[in-house]
Each structure stands twice: as structure tokens, then as C-alpha cells.
N, C-alpha and C. Protein backbone atom coordinates (compact mmCIF):
# COMPACT_ATOMS: atom_id res chain seq x y z
N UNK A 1 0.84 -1.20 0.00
CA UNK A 1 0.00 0.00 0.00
C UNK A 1 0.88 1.26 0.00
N UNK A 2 1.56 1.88 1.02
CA UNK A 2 2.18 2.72 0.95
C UNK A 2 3.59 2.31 2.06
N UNK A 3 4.61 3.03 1.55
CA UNK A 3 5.56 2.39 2.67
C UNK A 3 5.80 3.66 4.11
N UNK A 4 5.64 2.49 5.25
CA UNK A 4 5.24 2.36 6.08
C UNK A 4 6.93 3.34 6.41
N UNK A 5 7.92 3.10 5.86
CA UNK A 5 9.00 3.26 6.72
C UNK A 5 9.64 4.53 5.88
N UNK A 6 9.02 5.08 5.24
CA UNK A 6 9.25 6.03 4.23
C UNK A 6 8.61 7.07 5.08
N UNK A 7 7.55 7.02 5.76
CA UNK A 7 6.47 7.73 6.41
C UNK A 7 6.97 7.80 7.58
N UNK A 8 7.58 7.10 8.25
CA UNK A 8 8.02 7.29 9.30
C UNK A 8 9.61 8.13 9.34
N UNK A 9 10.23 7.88 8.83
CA UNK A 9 11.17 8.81 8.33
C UNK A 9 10.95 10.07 8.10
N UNK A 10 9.48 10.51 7.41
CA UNK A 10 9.20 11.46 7.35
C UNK A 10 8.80 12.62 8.69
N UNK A 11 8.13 11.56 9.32
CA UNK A 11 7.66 12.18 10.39
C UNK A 11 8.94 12.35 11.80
N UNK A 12 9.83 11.90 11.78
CA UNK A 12 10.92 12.28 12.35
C UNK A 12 11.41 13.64 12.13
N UNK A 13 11.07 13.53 10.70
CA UNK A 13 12.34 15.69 10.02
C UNK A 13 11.07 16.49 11.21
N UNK A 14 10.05 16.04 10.35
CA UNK A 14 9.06 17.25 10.67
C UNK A 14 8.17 16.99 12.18
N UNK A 15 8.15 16.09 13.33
CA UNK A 15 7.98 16.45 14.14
C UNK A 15 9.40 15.98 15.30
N UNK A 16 8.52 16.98 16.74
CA UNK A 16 9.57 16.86 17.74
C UNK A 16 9.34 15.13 18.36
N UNK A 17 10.14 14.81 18.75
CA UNK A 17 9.79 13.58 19.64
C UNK A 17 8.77 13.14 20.00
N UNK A 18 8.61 13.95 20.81
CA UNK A 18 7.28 13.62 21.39
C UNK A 18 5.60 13.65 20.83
N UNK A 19 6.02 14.71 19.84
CA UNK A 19 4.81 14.17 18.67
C UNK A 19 5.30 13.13 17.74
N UNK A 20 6.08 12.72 17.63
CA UNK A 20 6.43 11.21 17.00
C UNK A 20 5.77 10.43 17.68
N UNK A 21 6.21 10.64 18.89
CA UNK A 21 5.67 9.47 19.73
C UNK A 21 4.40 9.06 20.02
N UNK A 22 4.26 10.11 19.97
CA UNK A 22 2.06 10.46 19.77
C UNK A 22 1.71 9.34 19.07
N UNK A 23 2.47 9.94 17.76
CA UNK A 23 1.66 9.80 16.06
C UNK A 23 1.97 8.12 16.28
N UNK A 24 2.98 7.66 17.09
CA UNK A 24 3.22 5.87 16.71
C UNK A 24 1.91 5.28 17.92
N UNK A 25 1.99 5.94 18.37
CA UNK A 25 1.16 5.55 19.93
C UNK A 25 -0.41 5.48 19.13
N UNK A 26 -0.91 6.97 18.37
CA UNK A 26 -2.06 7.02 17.56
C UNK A 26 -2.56 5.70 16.66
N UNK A 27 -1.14 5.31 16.05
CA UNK A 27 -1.15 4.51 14.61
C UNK A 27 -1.69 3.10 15.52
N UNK A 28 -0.97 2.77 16.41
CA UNK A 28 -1.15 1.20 17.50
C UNK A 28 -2.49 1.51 17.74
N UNK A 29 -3.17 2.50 18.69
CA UNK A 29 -4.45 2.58 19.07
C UNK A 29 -5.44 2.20 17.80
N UNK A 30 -4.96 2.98 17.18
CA UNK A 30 -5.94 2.97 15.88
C UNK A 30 -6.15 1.13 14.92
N UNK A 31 -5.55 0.96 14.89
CA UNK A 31 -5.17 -0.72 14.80
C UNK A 31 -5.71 -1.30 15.77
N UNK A 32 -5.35 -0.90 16.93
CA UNK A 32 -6.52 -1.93 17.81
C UNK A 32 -7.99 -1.68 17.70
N UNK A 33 -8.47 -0.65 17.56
CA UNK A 33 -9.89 -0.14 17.45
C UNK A 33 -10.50 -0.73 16.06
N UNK A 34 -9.28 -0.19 15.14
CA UNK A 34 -10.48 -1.25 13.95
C UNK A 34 -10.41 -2.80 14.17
N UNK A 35 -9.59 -3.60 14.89
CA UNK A 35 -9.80 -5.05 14.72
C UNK A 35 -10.81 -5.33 15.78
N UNK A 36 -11.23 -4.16 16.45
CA UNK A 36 -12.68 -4.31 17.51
C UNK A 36 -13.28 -4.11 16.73
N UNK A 37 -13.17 -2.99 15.77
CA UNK A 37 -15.02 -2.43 15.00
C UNK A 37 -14.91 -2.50 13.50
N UNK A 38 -13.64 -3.52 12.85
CA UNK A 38 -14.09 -3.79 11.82
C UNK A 38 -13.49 -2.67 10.49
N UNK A 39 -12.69 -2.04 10.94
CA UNK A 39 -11.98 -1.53 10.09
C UNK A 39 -10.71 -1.94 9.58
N UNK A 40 -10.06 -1.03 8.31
CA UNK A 40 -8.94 -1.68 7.57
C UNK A 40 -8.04 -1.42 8.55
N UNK A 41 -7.08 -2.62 9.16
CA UNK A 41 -5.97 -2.28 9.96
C UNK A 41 -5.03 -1.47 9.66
N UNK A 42 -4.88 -1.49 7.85
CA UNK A 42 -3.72 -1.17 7.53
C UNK A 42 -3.93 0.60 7.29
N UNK A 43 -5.56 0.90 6.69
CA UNK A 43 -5.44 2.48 6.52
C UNK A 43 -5.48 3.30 8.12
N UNK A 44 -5.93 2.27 8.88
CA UNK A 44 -5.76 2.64 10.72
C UNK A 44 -4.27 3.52 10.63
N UNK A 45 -3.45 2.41 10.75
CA UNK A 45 -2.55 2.64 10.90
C UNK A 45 -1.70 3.45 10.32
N UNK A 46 -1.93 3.93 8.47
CA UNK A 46 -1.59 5.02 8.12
C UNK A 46 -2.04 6.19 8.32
N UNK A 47 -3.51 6.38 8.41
CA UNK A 47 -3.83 7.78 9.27
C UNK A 47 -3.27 7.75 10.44
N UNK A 48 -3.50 6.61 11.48
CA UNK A 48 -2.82 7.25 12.44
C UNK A 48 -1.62 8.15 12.80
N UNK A 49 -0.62 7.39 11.94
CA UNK A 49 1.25 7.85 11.61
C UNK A 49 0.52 9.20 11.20
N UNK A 50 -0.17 9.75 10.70
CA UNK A 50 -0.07 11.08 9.88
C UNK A 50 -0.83 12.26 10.38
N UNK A 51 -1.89 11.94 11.50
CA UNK A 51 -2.68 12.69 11.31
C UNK A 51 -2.07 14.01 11.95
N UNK A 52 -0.98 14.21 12.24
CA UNK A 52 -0.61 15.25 13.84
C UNK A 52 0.80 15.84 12.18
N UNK A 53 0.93 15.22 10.69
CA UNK A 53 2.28 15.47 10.68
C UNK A 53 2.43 17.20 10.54
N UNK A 54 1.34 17.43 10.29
CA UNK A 54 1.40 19.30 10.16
C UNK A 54 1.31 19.77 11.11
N UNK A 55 1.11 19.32 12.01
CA UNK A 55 0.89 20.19 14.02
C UNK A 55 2.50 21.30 14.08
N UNK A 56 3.08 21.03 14.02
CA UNK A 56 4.07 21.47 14.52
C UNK A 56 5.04 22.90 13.87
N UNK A 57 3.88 23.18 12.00
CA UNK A 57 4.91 24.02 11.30
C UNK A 57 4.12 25.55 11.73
N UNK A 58 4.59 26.53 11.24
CA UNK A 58 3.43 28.20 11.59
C UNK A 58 2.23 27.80 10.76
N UNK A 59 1.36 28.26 11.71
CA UNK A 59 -0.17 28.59 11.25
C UNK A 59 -0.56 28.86 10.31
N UNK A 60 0.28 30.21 9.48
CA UNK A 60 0.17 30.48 8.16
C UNK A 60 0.71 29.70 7.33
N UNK A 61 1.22 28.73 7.71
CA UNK A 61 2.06 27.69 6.54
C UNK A 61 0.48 26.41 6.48
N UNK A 62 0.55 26.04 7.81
CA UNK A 62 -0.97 25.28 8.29
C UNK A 62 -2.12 25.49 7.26
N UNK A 63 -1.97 27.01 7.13
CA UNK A 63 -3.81 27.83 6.58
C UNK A 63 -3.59 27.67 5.11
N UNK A 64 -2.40 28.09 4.17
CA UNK A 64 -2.51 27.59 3.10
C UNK A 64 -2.20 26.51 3.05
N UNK A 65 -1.86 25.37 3.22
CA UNK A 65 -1.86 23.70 3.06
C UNK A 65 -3.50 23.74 3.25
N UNK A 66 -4.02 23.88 4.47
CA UNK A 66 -5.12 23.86 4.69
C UNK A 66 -6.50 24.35 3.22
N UNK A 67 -6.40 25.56 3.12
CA UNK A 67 -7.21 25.87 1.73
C UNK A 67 -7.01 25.24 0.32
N UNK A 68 -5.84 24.55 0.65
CA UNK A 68 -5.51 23.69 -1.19
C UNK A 68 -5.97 21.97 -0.34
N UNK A 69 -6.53 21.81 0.54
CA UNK A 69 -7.03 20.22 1.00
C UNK A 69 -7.55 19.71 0.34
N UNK A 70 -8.91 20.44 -0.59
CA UNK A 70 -9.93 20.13 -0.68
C UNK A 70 -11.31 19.55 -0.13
N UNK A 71 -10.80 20.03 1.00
CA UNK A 71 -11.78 19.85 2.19
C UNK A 71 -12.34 21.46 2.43
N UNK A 72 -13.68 21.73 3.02
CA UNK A 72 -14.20 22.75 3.36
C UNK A 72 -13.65 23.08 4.84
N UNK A 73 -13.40 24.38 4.88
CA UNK A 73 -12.61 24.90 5.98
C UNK A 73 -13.68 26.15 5.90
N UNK A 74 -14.09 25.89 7.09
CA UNK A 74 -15.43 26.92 7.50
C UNK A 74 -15.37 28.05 8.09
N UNK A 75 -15.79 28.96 7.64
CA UNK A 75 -15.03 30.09 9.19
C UNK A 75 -14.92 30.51 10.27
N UNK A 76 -15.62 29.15 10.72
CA UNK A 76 -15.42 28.85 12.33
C UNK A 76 -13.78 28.25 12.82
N UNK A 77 -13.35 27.30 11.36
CA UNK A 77 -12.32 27.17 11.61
C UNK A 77 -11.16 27.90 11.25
N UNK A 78 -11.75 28.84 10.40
CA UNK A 78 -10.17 29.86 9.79
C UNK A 78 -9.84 30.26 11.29
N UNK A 79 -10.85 30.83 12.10
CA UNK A 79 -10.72 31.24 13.23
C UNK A 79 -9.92 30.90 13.95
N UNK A 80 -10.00 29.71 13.96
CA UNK A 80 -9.34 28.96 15.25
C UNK A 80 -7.88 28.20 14.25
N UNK A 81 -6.96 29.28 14.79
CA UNK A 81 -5.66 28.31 13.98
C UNK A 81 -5.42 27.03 14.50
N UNK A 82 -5.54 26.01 16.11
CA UNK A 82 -4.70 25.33 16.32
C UNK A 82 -5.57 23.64 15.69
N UNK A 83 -6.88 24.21 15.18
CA UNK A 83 -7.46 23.56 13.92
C UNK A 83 -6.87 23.41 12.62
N UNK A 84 -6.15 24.42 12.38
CA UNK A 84 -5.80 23.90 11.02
C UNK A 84 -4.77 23.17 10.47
N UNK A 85 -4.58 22.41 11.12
CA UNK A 85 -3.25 20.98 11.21
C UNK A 85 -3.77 20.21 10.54
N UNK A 86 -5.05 19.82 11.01
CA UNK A 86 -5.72 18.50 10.50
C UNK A 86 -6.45 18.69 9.05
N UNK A 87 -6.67 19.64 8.12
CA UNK A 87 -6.62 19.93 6.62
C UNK A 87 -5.85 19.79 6.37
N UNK A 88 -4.63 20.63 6.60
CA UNK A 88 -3.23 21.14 6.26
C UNK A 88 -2.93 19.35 5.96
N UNK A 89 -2.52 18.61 6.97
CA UNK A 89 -2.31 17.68 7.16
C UNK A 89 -2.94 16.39 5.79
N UNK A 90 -4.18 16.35 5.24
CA UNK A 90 -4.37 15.78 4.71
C UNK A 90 -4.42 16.50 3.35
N UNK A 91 -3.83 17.65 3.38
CA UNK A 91 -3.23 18.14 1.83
C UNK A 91 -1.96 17.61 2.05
N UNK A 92 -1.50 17.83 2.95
CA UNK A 92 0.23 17.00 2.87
C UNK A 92 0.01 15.39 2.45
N UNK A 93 -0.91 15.02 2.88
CA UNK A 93 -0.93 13.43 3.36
C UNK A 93 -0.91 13.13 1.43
N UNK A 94 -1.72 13.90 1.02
CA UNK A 94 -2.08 13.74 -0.87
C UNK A 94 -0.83 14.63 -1.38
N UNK A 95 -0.85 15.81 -1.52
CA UNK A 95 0.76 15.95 -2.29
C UNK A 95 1.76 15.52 -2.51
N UNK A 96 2.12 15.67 -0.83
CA UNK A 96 3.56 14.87 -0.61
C UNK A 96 3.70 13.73 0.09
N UNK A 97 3.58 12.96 0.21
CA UNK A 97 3.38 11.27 0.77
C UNK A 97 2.80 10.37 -0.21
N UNK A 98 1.62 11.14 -1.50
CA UNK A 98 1.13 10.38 -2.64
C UNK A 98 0.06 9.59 -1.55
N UNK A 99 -1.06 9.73 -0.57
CA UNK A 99 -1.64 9.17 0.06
C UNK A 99 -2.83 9.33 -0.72
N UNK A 100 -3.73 8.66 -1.34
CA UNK A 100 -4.65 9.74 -2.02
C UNK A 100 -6.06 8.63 -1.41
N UNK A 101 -6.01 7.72 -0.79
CA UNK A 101 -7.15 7.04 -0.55
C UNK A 101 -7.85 8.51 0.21
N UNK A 102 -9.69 8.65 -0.21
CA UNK A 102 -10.09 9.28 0.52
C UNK A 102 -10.45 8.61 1.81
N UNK A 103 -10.82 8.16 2.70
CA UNK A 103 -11.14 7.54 3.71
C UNK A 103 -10.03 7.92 4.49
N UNK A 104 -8.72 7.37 4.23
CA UNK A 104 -7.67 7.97 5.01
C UNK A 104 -7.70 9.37 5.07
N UNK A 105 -7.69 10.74 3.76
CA UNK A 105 -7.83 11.51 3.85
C UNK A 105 -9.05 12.45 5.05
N UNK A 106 -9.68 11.74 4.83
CA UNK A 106 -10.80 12.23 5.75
C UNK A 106 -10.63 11.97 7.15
N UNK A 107 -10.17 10.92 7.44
CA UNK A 107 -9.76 10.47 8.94
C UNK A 107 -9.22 11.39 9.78
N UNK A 108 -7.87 11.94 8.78
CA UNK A 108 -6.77 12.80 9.17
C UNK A 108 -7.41 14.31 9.07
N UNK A 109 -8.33 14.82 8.11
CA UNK A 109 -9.19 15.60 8.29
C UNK A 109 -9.87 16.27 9.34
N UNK A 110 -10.69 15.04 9.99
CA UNK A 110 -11.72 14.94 11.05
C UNK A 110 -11.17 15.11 12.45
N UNK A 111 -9.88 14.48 12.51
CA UNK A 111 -9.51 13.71 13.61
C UNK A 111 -9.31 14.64 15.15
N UNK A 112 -9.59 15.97 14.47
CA UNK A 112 -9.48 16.74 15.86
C UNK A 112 -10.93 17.12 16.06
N UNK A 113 -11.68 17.63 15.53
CA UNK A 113 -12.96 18.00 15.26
C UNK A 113 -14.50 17.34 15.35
N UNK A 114 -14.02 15.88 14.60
CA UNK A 114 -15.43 14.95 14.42
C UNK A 114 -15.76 15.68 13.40
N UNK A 115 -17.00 15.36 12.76
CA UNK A 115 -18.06 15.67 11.99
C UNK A 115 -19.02 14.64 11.99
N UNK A 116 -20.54 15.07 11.44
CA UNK A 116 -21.45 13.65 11.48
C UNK A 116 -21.49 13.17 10.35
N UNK A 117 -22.04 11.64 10.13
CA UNK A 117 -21.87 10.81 9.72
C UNK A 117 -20.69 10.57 9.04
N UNK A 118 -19.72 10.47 10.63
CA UNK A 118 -18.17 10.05 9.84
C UNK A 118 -17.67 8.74 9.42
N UNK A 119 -16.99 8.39 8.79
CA UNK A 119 -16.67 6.82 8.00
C UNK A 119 -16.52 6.13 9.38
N UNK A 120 -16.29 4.77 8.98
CA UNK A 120 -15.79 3.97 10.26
C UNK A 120 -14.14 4.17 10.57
N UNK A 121 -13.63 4.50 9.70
CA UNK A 121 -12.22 4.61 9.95
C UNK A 121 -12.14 6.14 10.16
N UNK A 122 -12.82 7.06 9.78
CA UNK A 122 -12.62 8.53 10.55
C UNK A 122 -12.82 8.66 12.20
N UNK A 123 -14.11 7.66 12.69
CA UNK A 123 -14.34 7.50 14.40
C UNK A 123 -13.11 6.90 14.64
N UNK A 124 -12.66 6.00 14.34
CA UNK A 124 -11.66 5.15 14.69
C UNK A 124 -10.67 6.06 14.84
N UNK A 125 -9.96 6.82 13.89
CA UNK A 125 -8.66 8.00 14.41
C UNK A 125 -8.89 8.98 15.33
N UNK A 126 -10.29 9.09 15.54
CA UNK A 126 -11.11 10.55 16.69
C UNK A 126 -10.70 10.12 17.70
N UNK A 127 -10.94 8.61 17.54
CA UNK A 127 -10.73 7.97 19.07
C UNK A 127 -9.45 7.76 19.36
N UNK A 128 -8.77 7.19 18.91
CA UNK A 128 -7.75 6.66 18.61
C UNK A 128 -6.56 7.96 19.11
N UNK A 129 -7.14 9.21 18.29
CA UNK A 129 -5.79 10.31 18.87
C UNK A 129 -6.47 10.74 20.85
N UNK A 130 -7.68 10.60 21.46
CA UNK A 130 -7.72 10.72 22.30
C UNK A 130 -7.46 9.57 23.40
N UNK A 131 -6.92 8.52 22.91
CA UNK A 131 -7.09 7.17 23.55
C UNK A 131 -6.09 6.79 23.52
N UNK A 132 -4.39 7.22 22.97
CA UNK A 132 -3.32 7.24 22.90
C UNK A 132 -2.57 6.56 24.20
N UNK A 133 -1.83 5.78 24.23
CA UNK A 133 -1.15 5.36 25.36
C UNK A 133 -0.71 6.38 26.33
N UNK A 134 0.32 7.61 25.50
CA UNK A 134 0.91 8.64 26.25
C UNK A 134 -0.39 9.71 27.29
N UNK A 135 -1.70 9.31 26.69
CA UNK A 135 -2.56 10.59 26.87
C UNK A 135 -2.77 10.18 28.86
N UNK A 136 -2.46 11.42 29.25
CA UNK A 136 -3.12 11.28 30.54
C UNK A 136 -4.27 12.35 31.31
N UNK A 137 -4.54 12.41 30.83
CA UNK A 137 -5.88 13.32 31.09
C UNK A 137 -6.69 12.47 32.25
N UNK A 138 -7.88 13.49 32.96
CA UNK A 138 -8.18 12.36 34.29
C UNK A 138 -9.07 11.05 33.71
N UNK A 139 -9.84 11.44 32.57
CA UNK A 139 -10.56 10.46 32.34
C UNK A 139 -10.31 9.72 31.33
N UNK A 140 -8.76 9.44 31.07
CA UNK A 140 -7.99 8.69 29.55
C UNK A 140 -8.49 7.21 30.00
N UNK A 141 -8.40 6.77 31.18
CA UNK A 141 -8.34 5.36 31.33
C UNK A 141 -10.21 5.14 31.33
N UNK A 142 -10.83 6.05 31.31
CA UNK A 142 -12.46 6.11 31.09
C UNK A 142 -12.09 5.60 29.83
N UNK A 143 -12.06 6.75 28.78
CA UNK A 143 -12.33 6.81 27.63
C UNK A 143 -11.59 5.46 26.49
N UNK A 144 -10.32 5.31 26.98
CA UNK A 144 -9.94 3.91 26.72
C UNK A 144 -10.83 2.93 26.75
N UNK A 145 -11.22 2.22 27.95
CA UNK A 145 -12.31 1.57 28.29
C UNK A 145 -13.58 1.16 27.21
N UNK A 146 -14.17 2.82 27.16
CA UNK A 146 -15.36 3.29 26.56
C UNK A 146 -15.31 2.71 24.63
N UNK A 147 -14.07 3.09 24.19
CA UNK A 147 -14.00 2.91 23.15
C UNK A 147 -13.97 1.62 22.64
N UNK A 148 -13.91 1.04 23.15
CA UNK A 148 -13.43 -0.84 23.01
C UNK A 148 -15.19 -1.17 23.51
N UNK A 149 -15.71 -0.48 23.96
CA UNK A 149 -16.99 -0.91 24.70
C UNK A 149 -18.37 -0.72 24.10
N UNK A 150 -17.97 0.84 23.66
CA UNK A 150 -19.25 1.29 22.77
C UNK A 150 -18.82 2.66 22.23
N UNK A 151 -18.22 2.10 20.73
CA UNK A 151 -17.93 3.10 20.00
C UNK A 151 -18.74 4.70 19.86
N UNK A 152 -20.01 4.78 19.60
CA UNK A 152 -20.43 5.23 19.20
C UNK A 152 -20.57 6.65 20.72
N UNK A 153 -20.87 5.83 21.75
CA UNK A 153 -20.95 6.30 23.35
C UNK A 153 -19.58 7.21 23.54
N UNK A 154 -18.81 6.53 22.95
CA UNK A 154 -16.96 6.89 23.44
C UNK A 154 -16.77 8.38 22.55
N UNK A 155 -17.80 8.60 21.63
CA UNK A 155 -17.64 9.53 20.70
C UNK A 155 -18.18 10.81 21.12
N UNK A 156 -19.85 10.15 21.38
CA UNK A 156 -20.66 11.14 22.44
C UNK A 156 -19.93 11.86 23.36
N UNK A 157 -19.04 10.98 23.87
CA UNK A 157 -18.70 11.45 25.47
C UNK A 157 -17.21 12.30 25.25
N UNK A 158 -16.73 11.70 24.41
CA UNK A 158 -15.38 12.50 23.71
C UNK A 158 -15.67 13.55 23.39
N UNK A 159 -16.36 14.14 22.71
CA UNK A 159 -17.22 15.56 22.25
C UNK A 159 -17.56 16.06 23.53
N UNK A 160 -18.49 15.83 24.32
CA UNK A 160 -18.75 16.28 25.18
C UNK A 160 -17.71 17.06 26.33
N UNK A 161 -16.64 16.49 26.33
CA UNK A 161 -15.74 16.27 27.27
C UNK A 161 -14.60 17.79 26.39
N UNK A 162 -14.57 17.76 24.85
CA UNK A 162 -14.35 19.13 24.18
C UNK A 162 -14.98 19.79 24.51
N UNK A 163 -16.33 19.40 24.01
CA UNK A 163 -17.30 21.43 24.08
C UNK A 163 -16.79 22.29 25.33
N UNK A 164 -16.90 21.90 26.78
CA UNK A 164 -16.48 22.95 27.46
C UNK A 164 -15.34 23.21 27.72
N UNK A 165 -14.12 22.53 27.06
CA UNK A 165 -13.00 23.24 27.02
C UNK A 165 -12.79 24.41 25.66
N UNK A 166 -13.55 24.08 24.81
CA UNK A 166 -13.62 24.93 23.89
C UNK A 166 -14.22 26.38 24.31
N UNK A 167 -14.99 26.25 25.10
CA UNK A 167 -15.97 27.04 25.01
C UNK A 167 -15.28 27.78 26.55
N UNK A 168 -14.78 27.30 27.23
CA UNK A 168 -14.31 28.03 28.63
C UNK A 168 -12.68 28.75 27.77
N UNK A 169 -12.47 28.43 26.78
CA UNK A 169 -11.67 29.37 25.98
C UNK A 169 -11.57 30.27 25.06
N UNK A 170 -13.01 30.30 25.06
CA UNK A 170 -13.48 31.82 24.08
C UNK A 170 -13.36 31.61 23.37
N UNK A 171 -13.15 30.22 22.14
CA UNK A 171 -12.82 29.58 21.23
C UNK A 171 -13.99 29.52 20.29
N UNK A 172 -13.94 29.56 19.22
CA UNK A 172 -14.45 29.19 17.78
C UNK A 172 -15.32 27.93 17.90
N UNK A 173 -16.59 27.24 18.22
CA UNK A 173 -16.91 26.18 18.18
C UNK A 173 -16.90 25.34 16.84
N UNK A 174 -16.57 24.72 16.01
CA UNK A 174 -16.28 24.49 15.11
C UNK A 174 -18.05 23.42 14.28
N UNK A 175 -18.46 24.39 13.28
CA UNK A 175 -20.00 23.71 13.16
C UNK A 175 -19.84 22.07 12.96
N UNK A 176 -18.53 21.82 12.68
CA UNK A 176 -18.68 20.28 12.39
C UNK A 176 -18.42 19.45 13.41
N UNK A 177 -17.96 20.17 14.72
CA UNK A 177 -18.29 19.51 16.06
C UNK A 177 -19.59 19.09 16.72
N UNK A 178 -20.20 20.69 16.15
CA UNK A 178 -21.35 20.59 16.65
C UNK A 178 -22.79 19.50 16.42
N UNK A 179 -22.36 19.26 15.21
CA UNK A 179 -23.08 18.28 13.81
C UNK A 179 -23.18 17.23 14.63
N UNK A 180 -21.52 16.96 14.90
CA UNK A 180 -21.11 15.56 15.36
C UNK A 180 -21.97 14.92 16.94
N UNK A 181 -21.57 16.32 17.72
CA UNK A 181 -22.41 15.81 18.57
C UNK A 181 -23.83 15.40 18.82
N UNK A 182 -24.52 16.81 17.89
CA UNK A 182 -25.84 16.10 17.72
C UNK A 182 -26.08 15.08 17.31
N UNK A 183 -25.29 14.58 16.06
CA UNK A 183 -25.03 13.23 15.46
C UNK A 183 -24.89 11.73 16.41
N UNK A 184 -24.26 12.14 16.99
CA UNK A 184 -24.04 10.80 17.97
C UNK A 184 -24.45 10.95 19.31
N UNK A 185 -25.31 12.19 19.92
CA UNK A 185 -26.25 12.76 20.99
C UNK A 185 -27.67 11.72 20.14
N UNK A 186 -27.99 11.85 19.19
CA UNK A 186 -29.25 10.71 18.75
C UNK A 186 -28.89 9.45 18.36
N UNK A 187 -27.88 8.86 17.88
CA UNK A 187 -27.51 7.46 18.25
C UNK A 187 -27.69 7.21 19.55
N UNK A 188 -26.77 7.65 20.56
CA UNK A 188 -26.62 7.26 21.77
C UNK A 188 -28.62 7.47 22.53
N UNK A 189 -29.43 7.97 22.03
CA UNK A 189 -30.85 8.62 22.61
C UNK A 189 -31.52 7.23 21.70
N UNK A 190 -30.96 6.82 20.55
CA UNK A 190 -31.74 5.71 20.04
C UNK A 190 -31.98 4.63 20.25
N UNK A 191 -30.26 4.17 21.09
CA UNK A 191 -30.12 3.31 21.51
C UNK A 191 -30.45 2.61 23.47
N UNK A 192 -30.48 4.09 23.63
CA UNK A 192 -31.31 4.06 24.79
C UNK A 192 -32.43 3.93 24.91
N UNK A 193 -33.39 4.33 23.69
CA UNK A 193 -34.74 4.06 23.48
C UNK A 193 -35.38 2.37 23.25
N UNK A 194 -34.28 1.76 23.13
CA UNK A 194 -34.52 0.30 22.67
C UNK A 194 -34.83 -0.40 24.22
């Protein structure tokens, strides 16, 4: 498919350590989540390696990568620069890496944000970058848990667990967060209805 060790090489120039370490930690999570819910192990694992590789360059380098994606960049998100990694990112992932599957593209897209009705392999990297081995946040070993348990719940609650940090930062709510949550706020209400 694509080489695996070409990509990783890559992601050494252009991030620091410790977002390397992320992005390998991301790629493993993400691999385990689709052989729970049925996704391709192998595009898991290449979004995962990728989705963070633009995090690290200036904003304005971010915003145009970002506008040549071909993804819609809304102006909720021009707003908010530390959003625009994850476009940026999957214009890199297609220019320069030659990644052009969309599904992967979109993964790496989504992966900070959500949107609704996202692929199975776009939930899978949402989760996957919050479910990271390194992540310690108070409720990582929740949300770990959650994701292996009930995808769809782990998504709900992942969103949820954004909005008020977004929002206790005077921050840009991003409409395709918002989508998302409603999106999986009525899964999770449907499935309670059963």
C-alpha cells in the first residue's frame, strides 16, 4: 500500500519527539480499534502515523496547506488556527506522501474536530488520537475503556468532554463539532430508546 517506513522517516524531520511518539502511539491505538469495530488495519494505521504530521509548522504555513485540502474549511475554523493541522495535514498526506485514498484523507481531516456521519475509519482516528497510550488526562483510562466498549458512546462522550474546554476558551466552536455531537447525541438517545 504505501511504505510504512518512508512515512516514518518522514515524520521524524518534521515532528519533535514527542509528537512522533504520539503519532506511533495514535497509529497502534488505531489498529486496535479497527480489529474491535471492523476496520482496515492497515489504513488505521496510516492515518494514524499522519494525522498530527502538520501540528508542529506556523499557522500560516498550516492555513494555506489547509485551503488547497480540498476539504471545506469553515469560518469557524479559519478562526481557530490550532485547527488547522488536520486539513493542512491531509493536503500533505495527498501531495507529498502520494496518500490519495479518501477515507484515510478524511480520517486525518476529522480527527481533531469529528463531523457527522463520519466513516468507520474517521471514528476510529477521533478515538484513537484521544485514547493514545501517552494521553493522561483524568478520564484517559475512562475513555480507553469506553472505546473498546461502545464506540459510538466513546464519541458522544469525547465531544462532550471538548465542548467545554472549547468554550471556557473563548474559542471558535467548530459547526462540524457541533453536527457531530448532535449526530451521535441521537444514536446514543436511540439506543437508549430500545
Amino acid at each position: 500500500m504505501y511504505n510504512i517506513d518512508d512515512i516514518k522517516a518522514t515524520l521524524k524531520i518534521r515532528l519533535s519527539k514527542k509528537r512522533f511518539t504520539h503519532s506511533i502511539n495514535v497509529a497502534d491505538a488505531a489498529v486496535r480499534l479497527a480489529e474491535k469495530w471492523g476496520a482496515d488495519k492497515d489504513k488505521a494505521y496510516i492515518a494514524g502515523l499522519v494525522h498530527d504530521i502538520c501540528k508542529e509548522i506556523p499557522h500560516q504555513e498550516q492555513l494555506i496547506m489547509a485551503r488547497k485540502s480540498g476539504f471545506e474549511l469553515t469560518a469557524d475554523e479559519e478562526a481557530a488556527p490550532p485547527l488547522y493541522h488536520a486539513p493542512a495535514g491531509a493536503y500533505y498526506a495527498r501531495s507529498v506522501l502520494g496518500i490519495t485514498d479518501s477515507d484515510i484523507l478524511g480520517a486525518i481531516r476529522f480527527h481533531t474536530i469529528g463531523t457527522e456521519n463520519m466513516s468507520l475509519l474517521e471514528e476510529v482516528i477521533f478515538l484513537a488520537d484521544l485514547i493514545s497510550e501517552e494521553r493522561d488526562y483524568k478520564d484517559a483510562p475512562k475513555m480507553r475503556r469506553l472505546a473498546f466498549e461502545d464506540k459510538d458512546r466513546a464519541i458522544l462522550e469525547a465531544l462532550r468532554f471538548q465542548l467545554p474546554d472549547v468554550i471556557g476558551k473563548a474559542s471558535y466552536l467548530p459547526a462540524h463539532t457541533v453536527k457531530a455531537y448532535n449526530h451521535y447525541l441521537r444514536i446514543y438517545l436511540q439506543k437508549e430508546d430500545r
